[in-house]
PDB file of N, CA and C in Angstrom:
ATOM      1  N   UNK A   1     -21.894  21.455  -3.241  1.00  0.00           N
ATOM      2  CA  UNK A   1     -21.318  20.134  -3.172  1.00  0.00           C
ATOM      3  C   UNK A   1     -20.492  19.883  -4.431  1.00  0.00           C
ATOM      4  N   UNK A   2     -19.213  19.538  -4.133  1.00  0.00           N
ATOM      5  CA  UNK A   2     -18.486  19.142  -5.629  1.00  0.00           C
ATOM      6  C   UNK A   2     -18.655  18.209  -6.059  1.00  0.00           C
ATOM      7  N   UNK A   3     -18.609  18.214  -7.455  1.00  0.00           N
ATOM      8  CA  UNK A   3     -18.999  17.140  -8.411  1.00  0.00           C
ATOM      9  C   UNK A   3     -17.619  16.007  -8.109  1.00  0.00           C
ATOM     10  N   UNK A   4     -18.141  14.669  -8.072  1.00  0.00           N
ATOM     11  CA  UNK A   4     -17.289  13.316  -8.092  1.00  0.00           C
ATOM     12  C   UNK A   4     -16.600  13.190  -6.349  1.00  0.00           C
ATOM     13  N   UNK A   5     -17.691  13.372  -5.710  1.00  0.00           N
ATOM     14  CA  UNK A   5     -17.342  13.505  -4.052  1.00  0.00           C
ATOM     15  C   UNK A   5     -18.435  12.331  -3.881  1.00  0.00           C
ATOM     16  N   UNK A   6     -17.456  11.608  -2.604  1.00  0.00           N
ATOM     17  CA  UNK A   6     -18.441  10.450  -1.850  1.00  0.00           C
ATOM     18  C   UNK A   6     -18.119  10.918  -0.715  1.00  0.00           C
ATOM     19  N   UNK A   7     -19.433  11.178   0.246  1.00  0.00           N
ATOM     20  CA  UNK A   7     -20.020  11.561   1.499  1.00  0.00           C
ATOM     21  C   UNK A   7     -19.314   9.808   2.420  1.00  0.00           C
ATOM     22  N   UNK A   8     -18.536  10.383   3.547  1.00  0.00           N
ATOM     23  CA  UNK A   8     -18.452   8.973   4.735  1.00  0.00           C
ATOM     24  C   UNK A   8     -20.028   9.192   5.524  1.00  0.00           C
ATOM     25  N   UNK A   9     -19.891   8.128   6.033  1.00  0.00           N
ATOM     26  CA  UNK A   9     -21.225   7.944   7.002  1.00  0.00           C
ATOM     27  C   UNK A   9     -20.867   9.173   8.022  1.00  0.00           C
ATOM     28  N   UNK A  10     -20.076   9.572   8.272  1.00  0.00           N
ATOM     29  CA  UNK A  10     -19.599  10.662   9.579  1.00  0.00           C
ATOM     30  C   UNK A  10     -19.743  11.864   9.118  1.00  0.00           C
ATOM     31  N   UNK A  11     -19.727  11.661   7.925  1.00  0.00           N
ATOM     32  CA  UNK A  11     -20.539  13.548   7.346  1.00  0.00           C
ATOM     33  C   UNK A  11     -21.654  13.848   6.650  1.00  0.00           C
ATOM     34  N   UNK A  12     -21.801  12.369   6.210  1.00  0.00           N
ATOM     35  CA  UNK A  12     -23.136  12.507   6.042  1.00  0.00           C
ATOM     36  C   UNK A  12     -24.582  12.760   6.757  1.00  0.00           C
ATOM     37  N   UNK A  13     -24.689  12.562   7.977  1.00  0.00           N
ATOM     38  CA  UNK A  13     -25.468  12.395   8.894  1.00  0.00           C
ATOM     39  C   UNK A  13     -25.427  13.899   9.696  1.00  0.00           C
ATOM     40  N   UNK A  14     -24.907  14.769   8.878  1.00  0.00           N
ATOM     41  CA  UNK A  14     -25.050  16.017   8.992  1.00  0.00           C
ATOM     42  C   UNK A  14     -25.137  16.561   7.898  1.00  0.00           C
ATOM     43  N   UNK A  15     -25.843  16.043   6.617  1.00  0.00           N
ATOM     44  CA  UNK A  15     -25.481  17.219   5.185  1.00  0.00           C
ATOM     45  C   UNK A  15     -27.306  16.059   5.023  1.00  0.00           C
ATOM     46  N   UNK A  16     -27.734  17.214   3.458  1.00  0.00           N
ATOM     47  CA  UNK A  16     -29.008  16.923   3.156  1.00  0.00           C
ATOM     48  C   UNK A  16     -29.086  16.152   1.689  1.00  0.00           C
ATOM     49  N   UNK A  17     -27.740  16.319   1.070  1.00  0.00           N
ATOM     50  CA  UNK A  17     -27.598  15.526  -0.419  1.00  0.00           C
ATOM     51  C   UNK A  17     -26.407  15.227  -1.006  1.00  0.00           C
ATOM     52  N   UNK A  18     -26.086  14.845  -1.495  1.00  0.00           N
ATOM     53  CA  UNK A  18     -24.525  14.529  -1.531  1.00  0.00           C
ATOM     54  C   UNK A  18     -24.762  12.841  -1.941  1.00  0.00           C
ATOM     55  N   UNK A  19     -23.198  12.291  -2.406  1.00  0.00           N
ATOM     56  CA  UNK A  19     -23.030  11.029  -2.929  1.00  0.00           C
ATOM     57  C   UNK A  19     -22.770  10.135  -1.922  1.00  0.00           C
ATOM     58  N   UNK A  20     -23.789   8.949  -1.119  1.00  0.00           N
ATOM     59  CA  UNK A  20     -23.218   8.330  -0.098  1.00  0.00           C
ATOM     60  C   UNK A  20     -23.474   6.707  -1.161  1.00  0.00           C
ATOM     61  N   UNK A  21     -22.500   5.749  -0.189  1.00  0.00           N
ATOM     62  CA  UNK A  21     -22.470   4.478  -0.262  1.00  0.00           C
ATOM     63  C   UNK A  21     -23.201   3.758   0.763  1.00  0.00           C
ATOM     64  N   UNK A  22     -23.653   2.195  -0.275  1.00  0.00           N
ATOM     65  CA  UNK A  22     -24.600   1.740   0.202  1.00  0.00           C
ATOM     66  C   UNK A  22     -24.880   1.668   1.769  1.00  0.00           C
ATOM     67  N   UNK A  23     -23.397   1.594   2.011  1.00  0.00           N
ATOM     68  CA  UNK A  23     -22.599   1.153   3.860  1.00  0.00           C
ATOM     69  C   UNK A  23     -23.109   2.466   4.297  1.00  0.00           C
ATOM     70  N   UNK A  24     -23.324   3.407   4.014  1.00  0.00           N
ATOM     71  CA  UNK A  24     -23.857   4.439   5.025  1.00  0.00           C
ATOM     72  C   UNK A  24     -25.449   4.433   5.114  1.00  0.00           C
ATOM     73  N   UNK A  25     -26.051   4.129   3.877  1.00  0.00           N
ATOM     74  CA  UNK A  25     -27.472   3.409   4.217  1.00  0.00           C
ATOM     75  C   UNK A  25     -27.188   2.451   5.248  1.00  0.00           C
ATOM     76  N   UNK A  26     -26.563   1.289   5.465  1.00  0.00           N
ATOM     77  CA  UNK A  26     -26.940   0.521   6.181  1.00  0.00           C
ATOM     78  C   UNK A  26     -26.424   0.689   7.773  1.00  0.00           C
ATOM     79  N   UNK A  27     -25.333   1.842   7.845  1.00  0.00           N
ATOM     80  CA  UNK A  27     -25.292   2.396   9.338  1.00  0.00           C
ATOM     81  C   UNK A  27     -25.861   3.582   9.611  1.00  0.00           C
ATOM     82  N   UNK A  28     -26.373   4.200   8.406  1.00  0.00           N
ATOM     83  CA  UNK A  28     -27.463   5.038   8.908  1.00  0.00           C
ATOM     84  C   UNK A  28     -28.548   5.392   8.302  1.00  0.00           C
ATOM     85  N   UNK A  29     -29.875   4.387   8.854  1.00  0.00           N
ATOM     86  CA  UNK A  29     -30.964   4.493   7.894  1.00  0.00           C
ATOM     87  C   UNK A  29     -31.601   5.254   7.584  1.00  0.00           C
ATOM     88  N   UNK A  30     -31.597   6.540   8.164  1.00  0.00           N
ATOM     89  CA  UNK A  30     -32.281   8.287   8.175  1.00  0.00           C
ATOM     90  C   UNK A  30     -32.257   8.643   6.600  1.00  0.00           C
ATOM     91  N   UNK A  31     -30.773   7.915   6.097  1.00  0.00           N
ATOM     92  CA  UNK A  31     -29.770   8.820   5.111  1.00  0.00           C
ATOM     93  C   UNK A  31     -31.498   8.539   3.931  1.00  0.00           C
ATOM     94  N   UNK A  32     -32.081   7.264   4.223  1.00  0.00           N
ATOM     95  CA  UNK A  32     -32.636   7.480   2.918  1.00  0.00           C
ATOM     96  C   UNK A  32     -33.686   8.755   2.930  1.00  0.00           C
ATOM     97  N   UNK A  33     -33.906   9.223   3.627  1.00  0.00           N
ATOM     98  CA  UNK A  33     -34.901   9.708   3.963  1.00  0.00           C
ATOM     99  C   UNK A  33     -34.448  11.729   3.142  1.00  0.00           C
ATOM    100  N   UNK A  34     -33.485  11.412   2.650  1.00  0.00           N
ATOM    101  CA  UNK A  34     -32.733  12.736   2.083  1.00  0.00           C
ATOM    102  C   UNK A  34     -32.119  12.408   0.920  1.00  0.00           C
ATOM    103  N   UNK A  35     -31.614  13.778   0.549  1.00  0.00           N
ATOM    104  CA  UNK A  35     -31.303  13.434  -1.633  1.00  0.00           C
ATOM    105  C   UNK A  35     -30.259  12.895  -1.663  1.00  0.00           C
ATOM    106  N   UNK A  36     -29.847  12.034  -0.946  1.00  0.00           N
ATOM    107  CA  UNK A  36     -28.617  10.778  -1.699  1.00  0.00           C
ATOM    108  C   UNK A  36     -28.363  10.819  -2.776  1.00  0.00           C
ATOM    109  N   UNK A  37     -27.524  10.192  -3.424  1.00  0.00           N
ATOM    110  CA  UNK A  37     -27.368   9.368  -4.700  1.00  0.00           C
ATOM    111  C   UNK A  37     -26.986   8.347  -3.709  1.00  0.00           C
ATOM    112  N   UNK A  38     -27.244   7.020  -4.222  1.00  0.00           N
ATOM    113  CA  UNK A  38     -26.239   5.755  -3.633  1.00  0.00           C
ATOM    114  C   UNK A  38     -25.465   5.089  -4.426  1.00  0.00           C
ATOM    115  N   UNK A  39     -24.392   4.647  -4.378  1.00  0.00           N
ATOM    116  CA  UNK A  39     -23.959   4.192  -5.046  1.00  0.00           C
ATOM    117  C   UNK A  39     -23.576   2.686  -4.207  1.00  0.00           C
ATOM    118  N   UNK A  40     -23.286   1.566  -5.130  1.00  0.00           N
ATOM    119  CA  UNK A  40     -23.185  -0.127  -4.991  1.00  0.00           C
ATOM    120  C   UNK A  40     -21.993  -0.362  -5.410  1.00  0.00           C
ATOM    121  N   UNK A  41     -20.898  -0.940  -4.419  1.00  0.00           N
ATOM    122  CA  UNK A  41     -19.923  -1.315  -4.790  1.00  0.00           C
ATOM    123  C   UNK A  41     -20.098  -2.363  -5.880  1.00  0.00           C
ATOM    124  N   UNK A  42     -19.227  -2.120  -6.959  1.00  0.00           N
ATOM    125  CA  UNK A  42     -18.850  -3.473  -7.695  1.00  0.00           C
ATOM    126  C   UNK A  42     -18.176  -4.149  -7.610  1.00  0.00           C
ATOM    127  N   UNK A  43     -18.000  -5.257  -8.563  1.00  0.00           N
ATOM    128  CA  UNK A  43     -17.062  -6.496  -8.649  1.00  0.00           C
ATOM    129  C   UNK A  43     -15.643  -5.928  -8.700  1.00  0.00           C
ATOM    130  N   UNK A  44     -15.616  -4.989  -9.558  1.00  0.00           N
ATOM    131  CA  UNK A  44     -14.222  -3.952  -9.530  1.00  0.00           C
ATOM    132  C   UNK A  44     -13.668  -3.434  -7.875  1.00  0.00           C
ATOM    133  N   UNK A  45     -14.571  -3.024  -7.216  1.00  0.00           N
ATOM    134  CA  UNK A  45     -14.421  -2.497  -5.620  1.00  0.00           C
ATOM    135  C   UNK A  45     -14.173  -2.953  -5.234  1.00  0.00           C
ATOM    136  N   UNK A  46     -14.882  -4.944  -4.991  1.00  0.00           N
ATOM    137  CA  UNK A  46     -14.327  -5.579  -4.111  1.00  0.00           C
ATOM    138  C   UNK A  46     -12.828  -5.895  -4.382  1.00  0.00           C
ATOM    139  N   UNK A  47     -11.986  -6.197  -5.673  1.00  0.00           N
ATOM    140  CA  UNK A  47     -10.921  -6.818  -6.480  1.00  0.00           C
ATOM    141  C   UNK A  47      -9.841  -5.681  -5.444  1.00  0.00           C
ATOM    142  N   UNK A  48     -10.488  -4.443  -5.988  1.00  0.00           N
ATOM    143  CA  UNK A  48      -9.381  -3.139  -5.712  1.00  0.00           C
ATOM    144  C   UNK A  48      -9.543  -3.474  -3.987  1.00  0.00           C
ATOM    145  N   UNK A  49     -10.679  -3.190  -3.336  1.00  0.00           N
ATOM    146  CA  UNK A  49     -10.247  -3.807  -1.833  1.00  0.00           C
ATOM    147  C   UNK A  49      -9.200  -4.585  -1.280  1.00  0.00           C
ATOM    148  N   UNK A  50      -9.788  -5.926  -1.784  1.00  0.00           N
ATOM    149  CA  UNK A  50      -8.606  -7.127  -1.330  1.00  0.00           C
ATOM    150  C   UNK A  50      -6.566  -6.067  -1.587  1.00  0.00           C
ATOM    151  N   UNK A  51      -6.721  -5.824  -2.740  1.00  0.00           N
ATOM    152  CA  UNK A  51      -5.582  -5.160  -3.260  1.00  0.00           C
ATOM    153  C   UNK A  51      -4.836  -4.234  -1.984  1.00  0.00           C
ATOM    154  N   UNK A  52      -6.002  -3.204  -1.805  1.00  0.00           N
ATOM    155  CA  UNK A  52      -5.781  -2.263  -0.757  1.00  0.00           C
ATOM    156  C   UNK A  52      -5.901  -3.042   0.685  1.00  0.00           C
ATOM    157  N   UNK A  53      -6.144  -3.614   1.337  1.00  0.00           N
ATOM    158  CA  UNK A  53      -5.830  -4.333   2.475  1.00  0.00           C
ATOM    159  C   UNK A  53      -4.708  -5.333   2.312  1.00  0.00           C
ATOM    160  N   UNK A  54      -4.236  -5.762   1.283  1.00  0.00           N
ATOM    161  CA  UNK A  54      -3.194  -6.608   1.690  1.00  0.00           C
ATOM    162  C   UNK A  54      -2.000  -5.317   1.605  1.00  0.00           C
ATOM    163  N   UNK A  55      -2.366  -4.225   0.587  1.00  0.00           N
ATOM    164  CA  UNK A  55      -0.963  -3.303   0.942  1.00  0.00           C
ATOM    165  C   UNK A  55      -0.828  -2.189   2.393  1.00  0.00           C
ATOM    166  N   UNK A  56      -2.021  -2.405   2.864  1.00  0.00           N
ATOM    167  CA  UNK A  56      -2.516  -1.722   4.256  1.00  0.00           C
ATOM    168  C   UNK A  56      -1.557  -3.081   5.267  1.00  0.00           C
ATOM    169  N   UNK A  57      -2.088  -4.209   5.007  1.00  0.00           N
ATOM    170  CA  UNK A  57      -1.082  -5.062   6.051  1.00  0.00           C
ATOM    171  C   UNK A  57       0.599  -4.637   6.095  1.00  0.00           C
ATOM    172  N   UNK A  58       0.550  -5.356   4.385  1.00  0.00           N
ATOM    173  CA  UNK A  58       2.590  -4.917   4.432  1.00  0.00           C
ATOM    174  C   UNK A  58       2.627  -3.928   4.983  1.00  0.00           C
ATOM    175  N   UNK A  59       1.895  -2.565   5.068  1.00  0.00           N
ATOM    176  CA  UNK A  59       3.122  -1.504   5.824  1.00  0.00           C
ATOM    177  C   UNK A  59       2.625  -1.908   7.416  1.00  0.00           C
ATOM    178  N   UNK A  60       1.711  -2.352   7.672  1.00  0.00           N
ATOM    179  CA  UNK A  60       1.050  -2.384   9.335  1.00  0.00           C
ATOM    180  C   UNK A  60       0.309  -1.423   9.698  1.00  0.00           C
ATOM    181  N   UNK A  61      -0.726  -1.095   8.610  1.00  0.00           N
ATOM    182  CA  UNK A  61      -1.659  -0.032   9.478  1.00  0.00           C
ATOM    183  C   UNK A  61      -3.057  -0.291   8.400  1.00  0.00           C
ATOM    184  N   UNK A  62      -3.775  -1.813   8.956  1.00  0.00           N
ATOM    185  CA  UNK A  62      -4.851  -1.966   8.337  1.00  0.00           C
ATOM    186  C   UNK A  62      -6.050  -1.268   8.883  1.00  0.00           C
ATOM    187  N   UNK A  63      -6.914  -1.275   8.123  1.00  0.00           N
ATOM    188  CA  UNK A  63      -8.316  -0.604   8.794  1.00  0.00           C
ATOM    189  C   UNK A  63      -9.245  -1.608   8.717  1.00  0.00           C
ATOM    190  N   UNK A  64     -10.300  -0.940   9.121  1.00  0.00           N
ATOM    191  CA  UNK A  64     -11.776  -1.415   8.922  1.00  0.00           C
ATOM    192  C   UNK A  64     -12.379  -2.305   7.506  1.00  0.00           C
ATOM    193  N   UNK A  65     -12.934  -3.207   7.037  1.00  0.00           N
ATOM    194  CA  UNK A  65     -13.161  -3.760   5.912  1.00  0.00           C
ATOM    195  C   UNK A  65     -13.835  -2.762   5.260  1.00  0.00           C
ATOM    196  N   UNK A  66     -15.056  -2.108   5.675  1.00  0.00           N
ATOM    197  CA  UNK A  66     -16.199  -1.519   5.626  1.00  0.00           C
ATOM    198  C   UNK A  66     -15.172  -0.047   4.719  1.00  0.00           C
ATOM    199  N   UNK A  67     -13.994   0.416   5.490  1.00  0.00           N
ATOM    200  CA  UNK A  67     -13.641   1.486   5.315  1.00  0.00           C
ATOM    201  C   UNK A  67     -12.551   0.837   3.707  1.00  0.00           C
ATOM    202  N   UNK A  68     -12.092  -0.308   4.199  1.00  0.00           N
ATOM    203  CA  UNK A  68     -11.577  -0.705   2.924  1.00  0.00           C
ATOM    204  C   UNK A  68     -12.287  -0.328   1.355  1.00  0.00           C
ATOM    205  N   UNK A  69     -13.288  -1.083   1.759  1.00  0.00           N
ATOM    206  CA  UNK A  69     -14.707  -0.819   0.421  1.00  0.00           C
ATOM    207  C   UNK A  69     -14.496   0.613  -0.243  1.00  0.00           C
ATOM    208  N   UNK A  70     -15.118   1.134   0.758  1.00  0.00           N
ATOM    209  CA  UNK A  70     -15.243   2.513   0.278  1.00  0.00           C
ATOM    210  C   UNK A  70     -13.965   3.410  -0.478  1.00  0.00           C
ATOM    211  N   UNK A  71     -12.623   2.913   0.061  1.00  0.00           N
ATOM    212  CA  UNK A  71     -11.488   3.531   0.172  1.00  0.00           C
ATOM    213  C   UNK A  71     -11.495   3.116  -1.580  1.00  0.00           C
ATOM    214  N   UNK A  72     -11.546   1.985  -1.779  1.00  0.00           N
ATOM    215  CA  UNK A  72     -11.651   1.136  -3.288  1.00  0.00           C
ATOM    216  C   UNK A  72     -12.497   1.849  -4.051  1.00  0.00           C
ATOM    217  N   UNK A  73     -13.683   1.797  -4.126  1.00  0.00           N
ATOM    218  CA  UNK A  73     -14.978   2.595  -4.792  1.00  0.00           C
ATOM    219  C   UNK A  73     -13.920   4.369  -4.789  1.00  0.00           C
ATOM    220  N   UNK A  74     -13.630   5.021  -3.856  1.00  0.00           N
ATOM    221  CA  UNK A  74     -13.182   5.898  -4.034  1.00  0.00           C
ATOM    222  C   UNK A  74     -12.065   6.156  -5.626  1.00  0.00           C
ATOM    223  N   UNK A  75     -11.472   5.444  -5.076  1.00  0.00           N
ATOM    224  CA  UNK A  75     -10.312   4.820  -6.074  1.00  0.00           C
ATOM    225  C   UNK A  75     -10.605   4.724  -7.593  1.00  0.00           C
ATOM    226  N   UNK A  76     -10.953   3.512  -7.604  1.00  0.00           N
ATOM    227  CA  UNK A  76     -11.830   3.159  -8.456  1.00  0.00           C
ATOM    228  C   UNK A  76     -12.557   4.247  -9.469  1.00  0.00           C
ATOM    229  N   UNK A  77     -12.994   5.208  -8.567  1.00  0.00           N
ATOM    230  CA  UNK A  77     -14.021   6.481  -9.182  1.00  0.00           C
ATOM    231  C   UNK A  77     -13.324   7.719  -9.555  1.00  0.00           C
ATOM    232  N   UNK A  78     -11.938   7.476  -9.246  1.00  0.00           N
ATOM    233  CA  UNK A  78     -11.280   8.633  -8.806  1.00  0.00           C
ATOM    234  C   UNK A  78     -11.887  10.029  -8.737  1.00  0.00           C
ATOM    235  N   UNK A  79     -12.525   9.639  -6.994  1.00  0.00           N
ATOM    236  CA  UNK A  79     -13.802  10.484  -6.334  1.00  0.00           C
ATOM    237  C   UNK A  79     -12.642  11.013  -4.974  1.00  0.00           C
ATOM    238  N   UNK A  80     -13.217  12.188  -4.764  1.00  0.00           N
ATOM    239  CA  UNK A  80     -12.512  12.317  -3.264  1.00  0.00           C
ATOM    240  C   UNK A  80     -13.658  11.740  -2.125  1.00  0.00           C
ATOM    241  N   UNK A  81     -13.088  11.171  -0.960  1.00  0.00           N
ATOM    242  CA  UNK A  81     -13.975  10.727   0.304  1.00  0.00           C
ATOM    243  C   UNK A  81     -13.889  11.989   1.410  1.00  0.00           C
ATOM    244  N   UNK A  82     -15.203  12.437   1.810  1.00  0.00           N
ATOM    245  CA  UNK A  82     -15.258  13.246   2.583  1.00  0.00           C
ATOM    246  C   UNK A  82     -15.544  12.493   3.617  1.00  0.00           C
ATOM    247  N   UNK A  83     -14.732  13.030   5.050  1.00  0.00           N
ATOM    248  CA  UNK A  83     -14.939  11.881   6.189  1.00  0.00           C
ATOM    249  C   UNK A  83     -14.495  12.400   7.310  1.00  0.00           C
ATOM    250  N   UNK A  84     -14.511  11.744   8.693  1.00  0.00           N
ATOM    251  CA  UNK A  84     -14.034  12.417  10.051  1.00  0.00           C
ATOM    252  C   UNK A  84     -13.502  11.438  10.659  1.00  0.00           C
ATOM    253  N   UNK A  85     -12.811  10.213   9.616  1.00  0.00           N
ATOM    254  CA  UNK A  85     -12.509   8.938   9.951  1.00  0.00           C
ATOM    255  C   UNK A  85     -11.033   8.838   9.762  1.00  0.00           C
ATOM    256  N   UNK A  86      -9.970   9.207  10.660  1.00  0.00           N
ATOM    257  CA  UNK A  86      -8.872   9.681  10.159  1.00  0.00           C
ATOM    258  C   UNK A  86      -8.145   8.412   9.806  1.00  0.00           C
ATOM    259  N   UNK A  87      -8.950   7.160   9.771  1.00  0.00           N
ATOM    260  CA  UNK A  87      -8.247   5.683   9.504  1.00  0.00           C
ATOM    261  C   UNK A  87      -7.582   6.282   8.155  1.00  0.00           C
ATOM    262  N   UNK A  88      -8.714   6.694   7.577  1.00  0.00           N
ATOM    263  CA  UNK A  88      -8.695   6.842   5.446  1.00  0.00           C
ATOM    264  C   UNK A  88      -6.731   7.650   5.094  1.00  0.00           C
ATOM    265  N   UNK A  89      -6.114   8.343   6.302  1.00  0.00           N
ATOM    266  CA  UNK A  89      -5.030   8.439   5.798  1.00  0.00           C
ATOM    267  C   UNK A  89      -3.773   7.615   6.004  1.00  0.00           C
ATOM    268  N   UNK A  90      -4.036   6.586   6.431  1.00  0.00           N
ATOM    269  CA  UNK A  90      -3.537   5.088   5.966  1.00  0.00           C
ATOM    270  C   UNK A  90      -3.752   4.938   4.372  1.00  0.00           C
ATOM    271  N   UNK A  91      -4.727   5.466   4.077  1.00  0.00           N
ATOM    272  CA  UNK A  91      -5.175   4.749   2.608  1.00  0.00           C
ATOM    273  C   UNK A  91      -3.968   5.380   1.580  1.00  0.00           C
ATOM    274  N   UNK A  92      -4.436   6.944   2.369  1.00  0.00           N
ATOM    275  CA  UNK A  92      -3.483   7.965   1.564  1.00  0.00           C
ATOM    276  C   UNK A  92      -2.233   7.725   1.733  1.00  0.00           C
ATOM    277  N   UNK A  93      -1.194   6.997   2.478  1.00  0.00           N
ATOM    278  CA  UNK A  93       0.231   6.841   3.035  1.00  0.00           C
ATOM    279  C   UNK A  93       0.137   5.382   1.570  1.00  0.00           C
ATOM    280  N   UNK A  94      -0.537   4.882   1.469  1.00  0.00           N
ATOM    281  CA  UNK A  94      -0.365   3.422   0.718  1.00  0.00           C
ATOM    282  C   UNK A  94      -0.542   4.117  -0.945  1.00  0.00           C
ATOM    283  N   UNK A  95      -1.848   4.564  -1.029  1.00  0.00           N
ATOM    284  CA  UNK A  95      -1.794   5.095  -2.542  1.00  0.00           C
ATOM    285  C   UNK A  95      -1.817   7.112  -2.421  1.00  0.00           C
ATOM    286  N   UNK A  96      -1.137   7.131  -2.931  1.00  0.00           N
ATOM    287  CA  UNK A  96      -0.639   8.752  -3.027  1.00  0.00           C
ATOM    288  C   UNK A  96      -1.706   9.314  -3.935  1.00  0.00           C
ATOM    289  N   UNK A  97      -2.102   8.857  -4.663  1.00  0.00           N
ATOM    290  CA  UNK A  97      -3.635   9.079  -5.666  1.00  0.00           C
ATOM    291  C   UNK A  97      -4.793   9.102  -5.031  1.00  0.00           C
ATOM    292  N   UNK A  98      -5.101   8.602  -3.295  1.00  0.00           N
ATOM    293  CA  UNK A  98      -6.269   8.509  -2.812  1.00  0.00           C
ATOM    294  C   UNK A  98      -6.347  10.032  -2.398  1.00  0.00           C
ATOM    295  N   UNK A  99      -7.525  10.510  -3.132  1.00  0.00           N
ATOM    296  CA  UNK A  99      -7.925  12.025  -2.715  1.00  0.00           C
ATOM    297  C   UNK A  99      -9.076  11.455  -1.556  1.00  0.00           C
ATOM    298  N   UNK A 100      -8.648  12.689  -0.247  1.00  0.00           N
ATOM    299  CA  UNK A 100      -9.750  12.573   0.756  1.00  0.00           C
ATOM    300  C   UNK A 100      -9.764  13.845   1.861  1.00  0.00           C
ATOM    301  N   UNK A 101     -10.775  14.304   1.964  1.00  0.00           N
ATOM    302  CA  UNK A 101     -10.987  15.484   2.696  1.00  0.00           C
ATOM    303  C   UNK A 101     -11.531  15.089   4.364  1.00  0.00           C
ATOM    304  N   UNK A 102     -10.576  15.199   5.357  1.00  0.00           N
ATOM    305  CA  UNK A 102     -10.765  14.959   6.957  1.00  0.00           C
ATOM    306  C   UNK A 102     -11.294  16.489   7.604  1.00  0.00           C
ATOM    307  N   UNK A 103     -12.495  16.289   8.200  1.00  0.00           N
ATOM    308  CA  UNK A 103     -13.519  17.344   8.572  1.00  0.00           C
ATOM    309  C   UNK A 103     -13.402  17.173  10.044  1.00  0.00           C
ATOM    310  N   UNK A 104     -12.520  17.916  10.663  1.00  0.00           N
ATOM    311  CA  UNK A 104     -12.040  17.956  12.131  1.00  0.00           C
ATOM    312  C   UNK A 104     -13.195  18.603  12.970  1.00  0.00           C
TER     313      UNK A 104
END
């Protein structure tokens, strides 16, 4: 597992340890039950969110709030998001800095 990686709920729920967010505890409660780290969005995450959804509107290709969060915390961490959620390359079309790995 590489160091400064956050696990999506969609790959996580197939791996045994890895870095997930709180939002994948709460859509998938198994996760605690394995070597997580969790991490808690901050006051910083939510700020960078709002940021990233209003520049997700201007171009017209908003996502999920939930996916917003994370996309921020990513950011924020400058972490790559591992995921099967191909919303997240919206994120990447808006900030060219969002590292994220899509697991087809």
């Amino acid at each position: 597992m590489e160091e400064n990686q956050i696990l999506d709920t969609s790959v996580a729920i197939e791996k045994e340890e890895g870095t997930i967010t709180l939002f994948t505890v709460i859509e998938y409660p198994p996760s605690t039950t394995k070597l997580f780290q969790i991490i808690i969005p901050e006051g910083l995450d939510y700020l960078k969110a709002v940021e990233v959804a209003t520049k997700l509107r201007a171009i017209g290709k908003p996502i999920g709030a939930i996916d917003i969060i994370i996309a921020a915390m990513c950011l924020n961490r400058s972490a790559k998001l591992v995921t099967k959620d191909s919303d997240f390359k919206y994120v990447k079309e808006a900030y060219p800095e969002f590292n994220f790995e899509l697991i087809l």
